[in-house]
PDB file of N, CA and C in Angstrom:
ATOM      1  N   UNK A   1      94.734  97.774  73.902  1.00  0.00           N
ATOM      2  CA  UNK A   1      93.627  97.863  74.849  1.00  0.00           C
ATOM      3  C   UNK A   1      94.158  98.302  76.208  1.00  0.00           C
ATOM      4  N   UNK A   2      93.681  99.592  76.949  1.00  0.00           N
ATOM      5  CA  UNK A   2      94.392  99.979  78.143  1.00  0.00           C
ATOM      6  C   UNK A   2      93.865  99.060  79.003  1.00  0.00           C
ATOM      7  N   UNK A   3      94.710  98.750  80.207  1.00  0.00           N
ATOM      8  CA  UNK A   3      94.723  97.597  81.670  1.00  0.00           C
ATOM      9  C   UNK A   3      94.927  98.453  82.654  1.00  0.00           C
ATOM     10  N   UNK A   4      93.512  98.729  83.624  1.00  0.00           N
ATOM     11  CA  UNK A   4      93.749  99.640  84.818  1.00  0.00           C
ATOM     12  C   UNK A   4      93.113  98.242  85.761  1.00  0.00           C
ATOM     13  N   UNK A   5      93.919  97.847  86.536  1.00  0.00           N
ATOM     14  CA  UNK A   5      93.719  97.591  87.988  1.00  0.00           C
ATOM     15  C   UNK A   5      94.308  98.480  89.260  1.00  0.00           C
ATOM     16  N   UNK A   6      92.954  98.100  89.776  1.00  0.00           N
ATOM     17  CA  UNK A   6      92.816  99.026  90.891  1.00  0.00           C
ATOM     18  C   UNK A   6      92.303  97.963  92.092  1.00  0.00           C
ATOM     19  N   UNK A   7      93.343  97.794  93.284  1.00  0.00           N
ATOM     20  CA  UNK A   7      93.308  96.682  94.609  1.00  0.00           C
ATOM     21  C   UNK A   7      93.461  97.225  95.571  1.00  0.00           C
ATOM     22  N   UNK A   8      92.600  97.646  96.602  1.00  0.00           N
ATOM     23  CA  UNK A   8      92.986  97.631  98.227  1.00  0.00           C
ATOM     24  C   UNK A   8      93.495  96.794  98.545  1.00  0.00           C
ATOM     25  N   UNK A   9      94.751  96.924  99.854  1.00  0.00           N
ATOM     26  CA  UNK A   9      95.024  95.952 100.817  1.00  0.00           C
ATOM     27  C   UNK A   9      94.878  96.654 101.941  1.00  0.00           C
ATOM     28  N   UNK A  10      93.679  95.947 102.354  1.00  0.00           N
ATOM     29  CA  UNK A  10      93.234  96.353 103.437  1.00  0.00           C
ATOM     30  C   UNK A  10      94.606  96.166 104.972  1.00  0.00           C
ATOM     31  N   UNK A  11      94.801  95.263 104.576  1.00  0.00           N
ATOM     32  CA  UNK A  11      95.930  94.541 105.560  1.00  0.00           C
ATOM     33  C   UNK A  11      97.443  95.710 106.194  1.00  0.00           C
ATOM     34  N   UNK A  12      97.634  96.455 104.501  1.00  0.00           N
ATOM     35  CA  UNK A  12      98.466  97.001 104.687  1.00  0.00           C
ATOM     36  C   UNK A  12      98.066  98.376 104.644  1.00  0.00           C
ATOM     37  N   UNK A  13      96.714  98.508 104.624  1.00  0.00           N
ATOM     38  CA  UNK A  13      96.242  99.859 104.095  1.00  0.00           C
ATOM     39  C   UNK A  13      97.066 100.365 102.801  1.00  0.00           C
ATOM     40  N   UNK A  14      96.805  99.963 101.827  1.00  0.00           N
ATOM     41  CA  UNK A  14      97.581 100.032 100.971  1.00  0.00           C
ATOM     42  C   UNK A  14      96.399  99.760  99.686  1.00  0.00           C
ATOM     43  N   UNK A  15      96.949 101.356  98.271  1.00  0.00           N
ATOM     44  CA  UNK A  15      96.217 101.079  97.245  1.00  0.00           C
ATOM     45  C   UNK A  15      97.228 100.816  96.602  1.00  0.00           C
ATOM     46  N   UNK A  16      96.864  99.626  95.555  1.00  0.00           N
ATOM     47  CA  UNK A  16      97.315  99.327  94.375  1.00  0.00           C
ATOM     48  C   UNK A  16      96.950  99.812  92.950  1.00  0.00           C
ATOM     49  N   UNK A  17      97.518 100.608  92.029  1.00  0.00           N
ATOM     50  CA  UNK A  17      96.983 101.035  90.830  1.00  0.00           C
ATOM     51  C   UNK A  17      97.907 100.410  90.037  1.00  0.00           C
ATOM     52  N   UNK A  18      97.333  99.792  88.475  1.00  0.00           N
ATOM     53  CA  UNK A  18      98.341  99.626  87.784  1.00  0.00           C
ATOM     54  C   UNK A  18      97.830  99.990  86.296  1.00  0.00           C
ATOM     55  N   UNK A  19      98.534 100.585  85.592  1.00  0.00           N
ATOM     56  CA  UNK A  19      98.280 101.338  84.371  1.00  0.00           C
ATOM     57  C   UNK A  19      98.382 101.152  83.163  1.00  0.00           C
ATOM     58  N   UNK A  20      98.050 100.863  81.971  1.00  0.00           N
ATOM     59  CA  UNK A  20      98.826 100.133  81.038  1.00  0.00           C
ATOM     60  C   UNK A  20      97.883 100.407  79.838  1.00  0.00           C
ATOM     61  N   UNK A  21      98.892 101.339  78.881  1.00  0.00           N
ATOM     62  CA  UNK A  21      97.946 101.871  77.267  1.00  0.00           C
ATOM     63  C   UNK A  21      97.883 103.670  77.397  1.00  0.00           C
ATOM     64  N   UNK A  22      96.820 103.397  76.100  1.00  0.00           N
ATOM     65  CA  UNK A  22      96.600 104.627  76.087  1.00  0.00           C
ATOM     66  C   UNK A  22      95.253 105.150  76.771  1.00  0.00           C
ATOM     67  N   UNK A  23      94.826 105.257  77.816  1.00  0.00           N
ATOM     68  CA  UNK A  23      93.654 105.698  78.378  1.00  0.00           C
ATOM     69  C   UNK A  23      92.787 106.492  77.405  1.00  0.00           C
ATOM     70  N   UNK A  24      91.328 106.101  77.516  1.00  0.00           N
ATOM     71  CA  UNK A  24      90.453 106.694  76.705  1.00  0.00           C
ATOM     72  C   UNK A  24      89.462 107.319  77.765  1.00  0.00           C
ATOM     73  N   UNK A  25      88.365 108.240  77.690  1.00  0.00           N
ATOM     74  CA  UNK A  25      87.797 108.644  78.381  1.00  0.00           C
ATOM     75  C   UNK A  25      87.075 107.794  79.231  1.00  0.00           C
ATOM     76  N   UNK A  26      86.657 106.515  78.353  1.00  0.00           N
ATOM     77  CA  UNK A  26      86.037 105.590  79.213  1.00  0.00           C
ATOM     78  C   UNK A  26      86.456 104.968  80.124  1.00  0.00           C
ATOM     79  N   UNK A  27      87.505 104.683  79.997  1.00  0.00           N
ATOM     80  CA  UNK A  27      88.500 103.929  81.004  1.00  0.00           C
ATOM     81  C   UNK A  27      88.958 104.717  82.122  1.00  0.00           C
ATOM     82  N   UNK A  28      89.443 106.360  81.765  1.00  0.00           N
ATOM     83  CA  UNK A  28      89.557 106.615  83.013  1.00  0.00           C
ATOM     84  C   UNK A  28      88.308 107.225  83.856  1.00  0.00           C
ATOM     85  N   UNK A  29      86.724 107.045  83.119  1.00  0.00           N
ATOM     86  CA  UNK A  29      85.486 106.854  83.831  1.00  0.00           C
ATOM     87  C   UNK A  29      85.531 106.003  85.103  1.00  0.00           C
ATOM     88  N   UNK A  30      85.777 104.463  84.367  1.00  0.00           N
ATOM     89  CA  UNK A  30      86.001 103.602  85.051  1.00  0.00           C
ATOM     90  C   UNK A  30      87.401 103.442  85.628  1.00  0.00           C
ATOM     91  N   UNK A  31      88.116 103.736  85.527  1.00  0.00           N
ATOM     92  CA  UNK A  31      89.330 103.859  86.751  1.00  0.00           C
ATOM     93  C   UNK A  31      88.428 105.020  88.178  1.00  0.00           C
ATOM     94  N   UNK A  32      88.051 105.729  88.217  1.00  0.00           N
ATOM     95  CA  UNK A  32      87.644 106.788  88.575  1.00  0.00           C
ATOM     96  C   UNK A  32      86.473 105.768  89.670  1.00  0.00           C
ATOM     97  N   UNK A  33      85.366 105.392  88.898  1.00  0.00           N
ATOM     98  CA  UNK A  33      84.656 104.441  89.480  1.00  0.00           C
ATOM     99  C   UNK A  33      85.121 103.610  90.829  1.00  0.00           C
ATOM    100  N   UNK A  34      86.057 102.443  90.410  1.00  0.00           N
ATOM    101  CA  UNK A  34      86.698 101.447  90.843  1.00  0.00           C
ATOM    102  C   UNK A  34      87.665 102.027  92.060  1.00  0.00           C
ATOM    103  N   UNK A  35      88.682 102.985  91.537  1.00  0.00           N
ATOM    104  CA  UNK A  35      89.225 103.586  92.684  1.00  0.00           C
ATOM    105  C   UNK A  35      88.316 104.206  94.161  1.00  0.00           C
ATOM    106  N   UNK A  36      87.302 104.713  93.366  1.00  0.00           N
ATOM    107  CA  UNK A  36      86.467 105.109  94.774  1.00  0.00           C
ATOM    108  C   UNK A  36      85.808 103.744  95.372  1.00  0.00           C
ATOM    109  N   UNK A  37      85.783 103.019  95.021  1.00  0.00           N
ATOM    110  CA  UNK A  37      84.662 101.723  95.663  1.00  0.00           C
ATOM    111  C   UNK A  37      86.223 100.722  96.876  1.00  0.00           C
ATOM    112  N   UNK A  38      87.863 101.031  95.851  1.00  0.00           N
ATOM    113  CA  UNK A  38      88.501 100.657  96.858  1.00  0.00           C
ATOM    114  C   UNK A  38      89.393 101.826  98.123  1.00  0.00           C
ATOM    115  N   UNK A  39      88.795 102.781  97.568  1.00  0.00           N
ATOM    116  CA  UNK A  39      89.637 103.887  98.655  1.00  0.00           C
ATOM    117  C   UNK A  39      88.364 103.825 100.103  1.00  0.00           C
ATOM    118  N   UNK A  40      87.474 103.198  99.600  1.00  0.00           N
ATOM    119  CA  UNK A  40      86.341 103.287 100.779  1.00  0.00           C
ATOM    120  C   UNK A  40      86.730 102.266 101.899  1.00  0.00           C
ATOM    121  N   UNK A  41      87.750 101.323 100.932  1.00  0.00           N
ATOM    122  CA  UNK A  41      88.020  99.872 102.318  1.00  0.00           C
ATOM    123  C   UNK A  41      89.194 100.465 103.087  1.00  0.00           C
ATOM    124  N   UNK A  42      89.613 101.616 102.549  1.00  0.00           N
ATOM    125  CA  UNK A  42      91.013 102.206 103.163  1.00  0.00           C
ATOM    126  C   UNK A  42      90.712 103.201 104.509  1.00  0.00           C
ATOM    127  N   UNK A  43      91.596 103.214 105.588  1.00  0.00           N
ATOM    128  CA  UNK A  43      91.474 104.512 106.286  1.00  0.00           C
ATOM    129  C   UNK A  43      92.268 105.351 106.020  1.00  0.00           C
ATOM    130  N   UNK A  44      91.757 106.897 106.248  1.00  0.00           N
ATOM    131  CA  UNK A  44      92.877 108.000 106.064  1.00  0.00           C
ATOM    132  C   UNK A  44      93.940 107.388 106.588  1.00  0.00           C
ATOM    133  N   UNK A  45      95.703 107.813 106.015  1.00  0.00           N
ATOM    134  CA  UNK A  45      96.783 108.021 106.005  1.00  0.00           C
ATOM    135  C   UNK A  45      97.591 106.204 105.563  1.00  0.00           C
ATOM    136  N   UNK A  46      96.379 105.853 104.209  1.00  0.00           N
ATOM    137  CA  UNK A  46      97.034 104.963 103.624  1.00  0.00           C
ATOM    138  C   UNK A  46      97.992 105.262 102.657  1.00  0.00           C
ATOM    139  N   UNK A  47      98.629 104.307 101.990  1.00  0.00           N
ATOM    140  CA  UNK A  47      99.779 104.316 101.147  1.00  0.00           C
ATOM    141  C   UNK A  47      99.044 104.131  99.836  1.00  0.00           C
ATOM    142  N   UNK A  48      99.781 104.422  99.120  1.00  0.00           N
ATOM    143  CA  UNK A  48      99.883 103.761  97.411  1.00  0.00           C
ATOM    144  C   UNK A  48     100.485 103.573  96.646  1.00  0.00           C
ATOM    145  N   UNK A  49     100.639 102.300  95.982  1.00  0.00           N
ATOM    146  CA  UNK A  49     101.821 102.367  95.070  1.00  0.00           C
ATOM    147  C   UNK A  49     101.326 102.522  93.488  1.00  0.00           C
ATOM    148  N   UNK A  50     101.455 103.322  92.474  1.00  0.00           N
ATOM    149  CA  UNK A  50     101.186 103.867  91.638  1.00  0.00           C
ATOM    150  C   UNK A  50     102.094 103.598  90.388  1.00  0.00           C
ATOM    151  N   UNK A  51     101.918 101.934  89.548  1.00  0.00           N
ATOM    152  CA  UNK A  51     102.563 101.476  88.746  1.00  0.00           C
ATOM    153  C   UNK A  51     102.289 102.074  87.313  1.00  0.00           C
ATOM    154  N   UNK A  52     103.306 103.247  86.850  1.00  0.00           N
ATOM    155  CA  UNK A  52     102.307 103.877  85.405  1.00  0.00           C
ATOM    156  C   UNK A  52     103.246 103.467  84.377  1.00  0.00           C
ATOM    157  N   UNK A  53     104.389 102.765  84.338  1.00  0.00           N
ATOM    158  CA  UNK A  53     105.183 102.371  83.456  1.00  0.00           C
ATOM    159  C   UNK A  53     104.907 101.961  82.285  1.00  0.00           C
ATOM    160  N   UNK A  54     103.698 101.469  82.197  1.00  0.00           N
ATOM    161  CA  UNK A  54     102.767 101.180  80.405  1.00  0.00           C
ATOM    162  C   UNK A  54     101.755 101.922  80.190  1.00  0.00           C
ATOM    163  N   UNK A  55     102.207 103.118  80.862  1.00  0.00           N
ATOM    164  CA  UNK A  55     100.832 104.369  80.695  1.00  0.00           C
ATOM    165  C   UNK A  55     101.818 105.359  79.597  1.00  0.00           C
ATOM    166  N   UNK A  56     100.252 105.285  78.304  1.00  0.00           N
ATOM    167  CA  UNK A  56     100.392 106.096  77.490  1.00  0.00           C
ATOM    168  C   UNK A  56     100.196 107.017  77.150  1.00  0.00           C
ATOM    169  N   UNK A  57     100.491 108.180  78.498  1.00  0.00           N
ATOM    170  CA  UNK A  57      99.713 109.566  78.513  1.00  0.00           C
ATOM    171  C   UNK A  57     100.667 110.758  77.993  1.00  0.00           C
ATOM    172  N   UNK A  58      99.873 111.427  77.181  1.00  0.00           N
ATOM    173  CA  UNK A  58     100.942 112.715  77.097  1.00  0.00           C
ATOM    174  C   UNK A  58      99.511 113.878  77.167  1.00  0.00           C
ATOM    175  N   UNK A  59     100.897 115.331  77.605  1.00  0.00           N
ATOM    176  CA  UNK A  59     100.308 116.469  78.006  1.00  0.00           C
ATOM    177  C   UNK A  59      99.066 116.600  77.249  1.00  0.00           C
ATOM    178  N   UNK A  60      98.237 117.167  78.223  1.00  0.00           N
ATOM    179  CA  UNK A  60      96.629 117.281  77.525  1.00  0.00           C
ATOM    180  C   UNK A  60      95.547 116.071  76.894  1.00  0.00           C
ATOM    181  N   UNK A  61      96.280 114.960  77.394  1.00  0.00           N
ATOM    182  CA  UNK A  61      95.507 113.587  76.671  1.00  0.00           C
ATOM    183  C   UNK A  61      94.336 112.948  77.799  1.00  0.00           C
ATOM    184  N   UNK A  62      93.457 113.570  78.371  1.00  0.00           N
ATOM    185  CA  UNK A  62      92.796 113.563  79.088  1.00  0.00           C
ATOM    186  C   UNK A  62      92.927 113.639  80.351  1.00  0.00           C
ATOM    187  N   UNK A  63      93.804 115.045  80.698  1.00  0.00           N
ATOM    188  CA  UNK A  63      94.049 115.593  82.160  1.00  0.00           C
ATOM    189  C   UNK A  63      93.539 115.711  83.540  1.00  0.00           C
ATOM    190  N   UNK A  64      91.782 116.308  82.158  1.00  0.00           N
ATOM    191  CA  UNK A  64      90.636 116.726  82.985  1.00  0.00           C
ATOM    192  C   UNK A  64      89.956 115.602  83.877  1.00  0.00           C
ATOM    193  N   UNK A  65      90.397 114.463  83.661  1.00  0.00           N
ATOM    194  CA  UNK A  65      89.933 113.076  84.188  1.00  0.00           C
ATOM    195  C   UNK A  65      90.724 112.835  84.748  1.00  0.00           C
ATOM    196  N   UNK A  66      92.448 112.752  84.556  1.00  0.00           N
ATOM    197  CA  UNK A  66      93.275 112.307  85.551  1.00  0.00           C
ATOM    198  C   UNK A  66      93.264 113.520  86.840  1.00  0.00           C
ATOM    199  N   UNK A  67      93.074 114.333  86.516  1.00  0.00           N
ATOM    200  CA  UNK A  67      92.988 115.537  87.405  1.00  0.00           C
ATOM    201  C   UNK A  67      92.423 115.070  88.585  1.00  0.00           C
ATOM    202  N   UNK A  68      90.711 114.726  88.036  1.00  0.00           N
ATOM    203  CA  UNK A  68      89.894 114.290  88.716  1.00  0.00           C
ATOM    204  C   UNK A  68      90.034 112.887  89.770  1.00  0.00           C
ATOM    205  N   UNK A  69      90.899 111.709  89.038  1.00  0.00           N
ATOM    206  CA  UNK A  69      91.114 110.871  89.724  1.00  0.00           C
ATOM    207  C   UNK A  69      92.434 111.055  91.132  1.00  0.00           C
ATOM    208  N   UNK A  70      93.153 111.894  90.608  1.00  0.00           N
ATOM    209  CA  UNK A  70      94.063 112.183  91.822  1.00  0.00           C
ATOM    210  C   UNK A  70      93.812 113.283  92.655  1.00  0.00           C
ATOM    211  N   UNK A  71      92.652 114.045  92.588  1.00  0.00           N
ATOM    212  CA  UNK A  71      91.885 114.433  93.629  1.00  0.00           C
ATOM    213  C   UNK A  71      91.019 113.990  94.347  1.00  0.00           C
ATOM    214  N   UNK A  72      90.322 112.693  93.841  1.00  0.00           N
ATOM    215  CA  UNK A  72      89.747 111.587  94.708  1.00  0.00           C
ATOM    216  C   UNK A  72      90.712 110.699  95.452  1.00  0.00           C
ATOM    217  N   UNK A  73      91.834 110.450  94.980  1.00  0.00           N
ATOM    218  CA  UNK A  73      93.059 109.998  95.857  1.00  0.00           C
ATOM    219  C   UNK A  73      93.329 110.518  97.170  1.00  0.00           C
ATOM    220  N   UNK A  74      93.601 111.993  96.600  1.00  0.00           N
ATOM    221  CA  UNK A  74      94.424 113.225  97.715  1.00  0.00           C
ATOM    222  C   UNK A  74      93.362 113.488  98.673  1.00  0.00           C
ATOM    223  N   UNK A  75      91.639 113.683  98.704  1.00  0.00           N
ATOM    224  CA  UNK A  75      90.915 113.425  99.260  1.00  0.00           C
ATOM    225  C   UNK A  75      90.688 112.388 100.539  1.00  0.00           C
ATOM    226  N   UNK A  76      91.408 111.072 100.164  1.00  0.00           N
ATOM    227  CA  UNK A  76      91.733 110.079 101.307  1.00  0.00           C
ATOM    228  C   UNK A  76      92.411 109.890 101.946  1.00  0.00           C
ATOM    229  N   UNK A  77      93.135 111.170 101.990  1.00  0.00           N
ATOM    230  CA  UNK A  77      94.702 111.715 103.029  1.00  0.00           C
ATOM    231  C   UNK A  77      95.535 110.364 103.009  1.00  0.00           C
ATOM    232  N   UNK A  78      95.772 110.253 101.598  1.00  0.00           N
ATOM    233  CA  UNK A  78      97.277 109.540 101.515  1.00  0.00           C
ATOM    234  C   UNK A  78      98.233 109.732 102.389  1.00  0.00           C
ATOM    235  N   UNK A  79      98.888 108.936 103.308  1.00  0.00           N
ATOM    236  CA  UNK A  79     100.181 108.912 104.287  1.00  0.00           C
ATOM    237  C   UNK A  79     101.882 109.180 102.971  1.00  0.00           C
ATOM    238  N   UNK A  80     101.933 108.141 101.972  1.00  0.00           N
ATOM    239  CA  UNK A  80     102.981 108.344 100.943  1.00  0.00           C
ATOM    240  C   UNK A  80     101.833 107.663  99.990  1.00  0.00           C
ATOM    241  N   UNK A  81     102.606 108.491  98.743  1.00  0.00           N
ATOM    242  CA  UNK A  81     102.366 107.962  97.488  1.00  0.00           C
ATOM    243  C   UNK A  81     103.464 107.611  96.677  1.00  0.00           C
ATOM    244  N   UNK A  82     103.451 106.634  96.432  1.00  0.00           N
ATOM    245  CA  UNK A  82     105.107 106.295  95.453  1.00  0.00           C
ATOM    246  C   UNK A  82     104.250 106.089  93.702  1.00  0.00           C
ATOM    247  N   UNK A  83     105.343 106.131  92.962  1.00  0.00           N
ATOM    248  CA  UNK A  83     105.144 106.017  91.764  1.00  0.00           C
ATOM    249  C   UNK A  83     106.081 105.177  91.019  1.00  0.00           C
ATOM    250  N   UNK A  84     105.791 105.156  90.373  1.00  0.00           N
ATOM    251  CA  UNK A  84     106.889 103.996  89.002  1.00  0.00           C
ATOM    252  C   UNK A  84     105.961 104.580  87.444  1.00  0.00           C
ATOM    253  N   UNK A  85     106.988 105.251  86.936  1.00  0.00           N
ATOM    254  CA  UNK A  85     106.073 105.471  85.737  1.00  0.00           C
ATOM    255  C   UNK A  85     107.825 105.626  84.684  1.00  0.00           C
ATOM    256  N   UNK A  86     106.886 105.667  83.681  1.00  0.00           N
ATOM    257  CA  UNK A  86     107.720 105.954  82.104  1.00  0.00           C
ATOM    258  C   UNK A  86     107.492 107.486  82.026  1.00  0.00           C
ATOM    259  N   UNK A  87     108.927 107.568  80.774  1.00  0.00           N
ATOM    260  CA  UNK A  87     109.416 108.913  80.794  1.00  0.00           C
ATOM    261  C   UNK A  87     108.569 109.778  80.191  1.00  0.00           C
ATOM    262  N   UNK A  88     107.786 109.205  79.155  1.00  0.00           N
ATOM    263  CA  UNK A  88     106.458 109.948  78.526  1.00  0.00           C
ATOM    264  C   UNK A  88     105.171 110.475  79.619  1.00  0.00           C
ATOM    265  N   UNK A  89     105.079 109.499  79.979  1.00  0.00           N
ATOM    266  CA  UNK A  89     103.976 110.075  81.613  1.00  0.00           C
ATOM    267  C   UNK A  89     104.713 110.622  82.783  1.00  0.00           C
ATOM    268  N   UNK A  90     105.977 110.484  82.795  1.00  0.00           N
ATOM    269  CA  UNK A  90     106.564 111.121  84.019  1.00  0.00           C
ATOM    270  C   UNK A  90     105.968 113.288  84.068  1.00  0.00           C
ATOM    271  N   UNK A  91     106.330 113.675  83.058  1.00  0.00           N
ATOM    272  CA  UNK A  91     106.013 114.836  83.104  1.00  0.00           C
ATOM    273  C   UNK A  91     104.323 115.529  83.368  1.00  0.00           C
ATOM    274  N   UNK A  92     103.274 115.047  82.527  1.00  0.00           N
ATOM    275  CA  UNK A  92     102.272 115.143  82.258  1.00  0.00           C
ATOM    276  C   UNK A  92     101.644 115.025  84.186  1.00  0.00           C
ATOM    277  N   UNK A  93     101.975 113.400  84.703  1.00  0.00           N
ATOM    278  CA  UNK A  93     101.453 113.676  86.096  1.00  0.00           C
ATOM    279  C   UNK A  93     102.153 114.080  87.022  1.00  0.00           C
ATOM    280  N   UNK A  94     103.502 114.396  86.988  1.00  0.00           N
ATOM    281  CA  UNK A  94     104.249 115.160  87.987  1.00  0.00           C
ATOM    282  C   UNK A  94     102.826 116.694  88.041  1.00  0.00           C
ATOM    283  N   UNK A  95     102.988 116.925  87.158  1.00  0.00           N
ATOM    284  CA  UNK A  95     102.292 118.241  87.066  1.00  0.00           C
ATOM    285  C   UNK A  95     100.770 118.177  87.324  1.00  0.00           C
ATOM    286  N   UNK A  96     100.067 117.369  86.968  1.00  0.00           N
ATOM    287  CA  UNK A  96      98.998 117.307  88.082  1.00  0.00           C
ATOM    288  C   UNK A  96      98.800 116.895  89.693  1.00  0.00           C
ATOM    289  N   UNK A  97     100.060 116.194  89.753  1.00  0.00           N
ATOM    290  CA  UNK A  97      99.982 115.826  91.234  1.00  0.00           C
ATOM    291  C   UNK A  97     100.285 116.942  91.639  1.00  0.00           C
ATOM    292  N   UNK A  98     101.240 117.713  91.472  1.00  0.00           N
ATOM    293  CA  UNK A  98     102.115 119.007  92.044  1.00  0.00           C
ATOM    294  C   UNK A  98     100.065 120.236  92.260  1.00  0.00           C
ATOM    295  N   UNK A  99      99.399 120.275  91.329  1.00  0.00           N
ATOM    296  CA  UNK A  99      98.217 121.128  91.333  1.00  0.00           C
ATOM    297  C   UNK A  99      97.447 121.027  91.828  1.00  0.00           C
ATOM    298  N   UNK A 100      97.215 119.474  92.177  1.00  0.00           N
ATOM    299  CA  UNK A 100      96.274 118.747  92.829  1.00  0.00           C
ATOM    300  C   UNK A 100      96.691 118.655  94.884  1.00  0.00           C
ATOM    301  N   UNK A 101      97.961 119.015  94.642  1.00  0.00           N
ATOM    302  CA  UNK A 101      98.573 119.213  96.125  1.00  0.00           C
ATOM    303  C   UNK A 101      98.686 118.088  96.649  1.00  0.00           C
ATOM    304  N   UNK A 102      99.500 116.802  96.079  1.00  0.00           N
ATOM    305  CA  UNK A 102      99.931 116.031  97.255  1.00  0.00           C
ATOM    306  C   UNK A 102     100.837 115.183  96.809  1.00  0.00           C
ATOM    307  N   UNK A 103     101.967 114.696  97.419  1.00  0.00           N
ATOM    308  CA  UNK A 103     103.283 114.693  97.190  1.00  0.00           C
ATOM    309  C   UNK A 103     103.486 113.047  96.823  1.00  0.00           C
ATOM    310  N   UNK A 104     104.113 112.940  95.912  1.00  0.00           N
ATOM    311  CA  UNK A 104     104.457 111.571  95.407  1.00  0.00           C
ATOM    312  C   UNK A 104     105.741 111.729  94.730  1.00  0.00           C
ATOM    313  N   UNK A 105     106.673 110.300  95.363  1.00  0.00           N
ATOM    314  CA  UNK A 105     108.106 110.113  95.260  1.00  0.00           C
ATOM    315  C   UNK A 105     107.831 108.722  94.179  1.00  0.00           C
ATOM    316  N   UNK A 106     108.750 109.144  93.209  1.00  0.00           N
ATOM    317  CA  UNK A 106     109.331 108.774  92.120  1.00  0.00           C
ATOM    318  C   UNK A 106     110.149 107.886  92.011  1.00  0.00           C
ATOM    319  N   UNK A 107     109.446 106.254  91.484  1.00  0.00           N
ATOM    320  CA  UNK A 107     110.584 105.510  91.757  1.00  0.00           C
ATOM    321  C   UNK A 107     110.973 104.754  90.102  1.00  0.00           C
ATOM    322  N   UNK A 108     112.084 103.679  89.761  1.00  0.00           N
ATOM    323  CA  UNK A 108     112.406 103.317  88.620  1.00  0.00           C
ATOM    324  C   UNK A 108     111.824 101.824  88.644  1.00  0.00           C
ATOM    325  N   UNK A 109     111.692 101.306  89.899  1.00  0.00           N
ATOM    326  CA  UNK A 109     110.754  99.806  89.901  1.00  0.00           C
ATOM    327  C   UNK A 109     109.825  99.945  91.123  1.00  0.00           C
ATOM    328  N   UNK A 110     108.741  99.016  91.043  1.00  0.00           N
ATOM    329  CA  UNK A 110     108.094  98.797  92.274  1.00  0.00           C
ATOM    330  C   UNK A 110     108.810  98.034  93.324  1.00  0.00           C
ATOM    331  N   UNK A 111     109.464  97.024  93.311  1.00  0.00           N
ATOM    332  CA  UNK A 111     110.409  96.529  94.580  1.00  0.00           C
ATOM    333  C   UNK A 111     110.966  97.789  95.298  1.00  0.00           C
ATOM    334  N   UNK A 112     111.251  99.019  94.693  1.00  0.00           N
ATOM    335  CA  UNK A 112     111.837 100.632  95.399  1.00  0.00           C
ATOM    336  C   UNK A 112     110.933 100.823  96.016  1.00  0.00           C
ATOM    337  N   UNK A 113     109.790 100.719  95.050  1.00  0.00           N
ATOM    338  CA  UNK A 113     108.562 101.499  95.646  1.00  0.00           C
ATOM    339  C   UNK A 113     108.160 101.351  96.549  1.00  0.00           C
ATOM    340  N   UNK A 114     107.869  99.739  97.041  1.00  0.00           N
ATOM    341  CA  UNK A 114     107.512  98.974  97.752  1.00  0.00           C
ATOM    342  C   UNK A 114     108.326  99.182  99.068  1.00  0.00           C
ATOM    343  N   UNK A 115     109.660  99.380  99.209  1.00  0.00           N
ATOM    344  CA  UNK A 115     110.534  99.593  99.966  1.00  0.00           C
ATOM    345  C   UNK A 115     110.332 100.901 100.695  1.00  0.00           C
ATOM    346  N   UNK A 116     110.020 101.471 100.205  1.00  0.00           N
ATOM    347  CA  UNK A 116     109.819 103.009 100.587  1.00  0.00           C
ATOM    348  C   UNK A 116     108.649 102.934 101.651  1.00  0.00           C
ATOM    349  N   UNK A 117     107.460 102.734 100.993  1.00  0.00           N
ATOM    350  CA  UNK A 117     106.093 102.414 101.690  1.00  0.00           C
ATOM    351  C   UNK A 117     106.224 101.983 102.709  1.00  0.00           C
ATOM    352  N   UNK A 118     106.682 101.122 102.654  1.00  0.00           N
ATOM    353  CA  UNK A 118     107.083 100.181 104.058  1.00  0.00           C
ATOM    354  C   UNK A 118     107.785 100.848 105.058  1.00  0.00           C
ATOM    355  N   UNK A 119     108.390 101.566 104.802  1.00  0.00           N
ATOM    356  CA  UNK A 119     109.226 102.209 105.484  1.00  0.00           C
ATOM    357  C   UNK A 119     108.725 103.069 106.560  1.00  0.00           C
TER     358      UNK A 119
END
């Protein structure tokens, strides 16, 4: 069963995503949903940390939706975007982020990630 949470911190201006399965169309409906209701508590040039390490995506496994969700991201003039993902999804969203135009650094845990942001 895929696990998408999706958390503003308002505090830190900061989105939280966390990813987990194989995404079905419905889910990333509702990821899609949820992300916009918390990018609204955010102001332009927030952060995000982008946990995809139990994301079960490969090339072409519903792009047209992730496409869509990281252009509603890039839309809220992200300041950094960090990532943490597995080697199976590493490729698939490098390449939509890269199309979608907005830059996200690649990390192997969130404590990195986290480090970075902050920074």
């Amino acid at each position: 069963m895929p696990l998408i949470e999706v958390k503003a911190d308002v505090e830190k201006n900061r989105l939280y995503m966390k990813l987990v399965g194989l995404p079905t169309p419905e889910k990333a409906v509702e990821l899609k949903s949820r992300l916009i209701i918390e990018l609204r508590k955010l102001k332009p040039g927030f952060t995000m940390l982008n946990d995809s390490r139990g994301l079960l995506l490969e090339k072409g496994n519903i792009t047209g939706m992730v496409t869509e969700i990281m252009q509603a991201i890039a839309a809220g003039k992200p300041s950094k975007v960090a990532r943490v993902v597995n080697e199976l999804a590493a490729e698939p969203l490098e390449e939509i982020s890269t199309n979608v135009g907005y830059q996200v650094r690649v990390f192997d845990s969130v404590q990195k990630a986290e480090k970075f942001l902050d920074s």
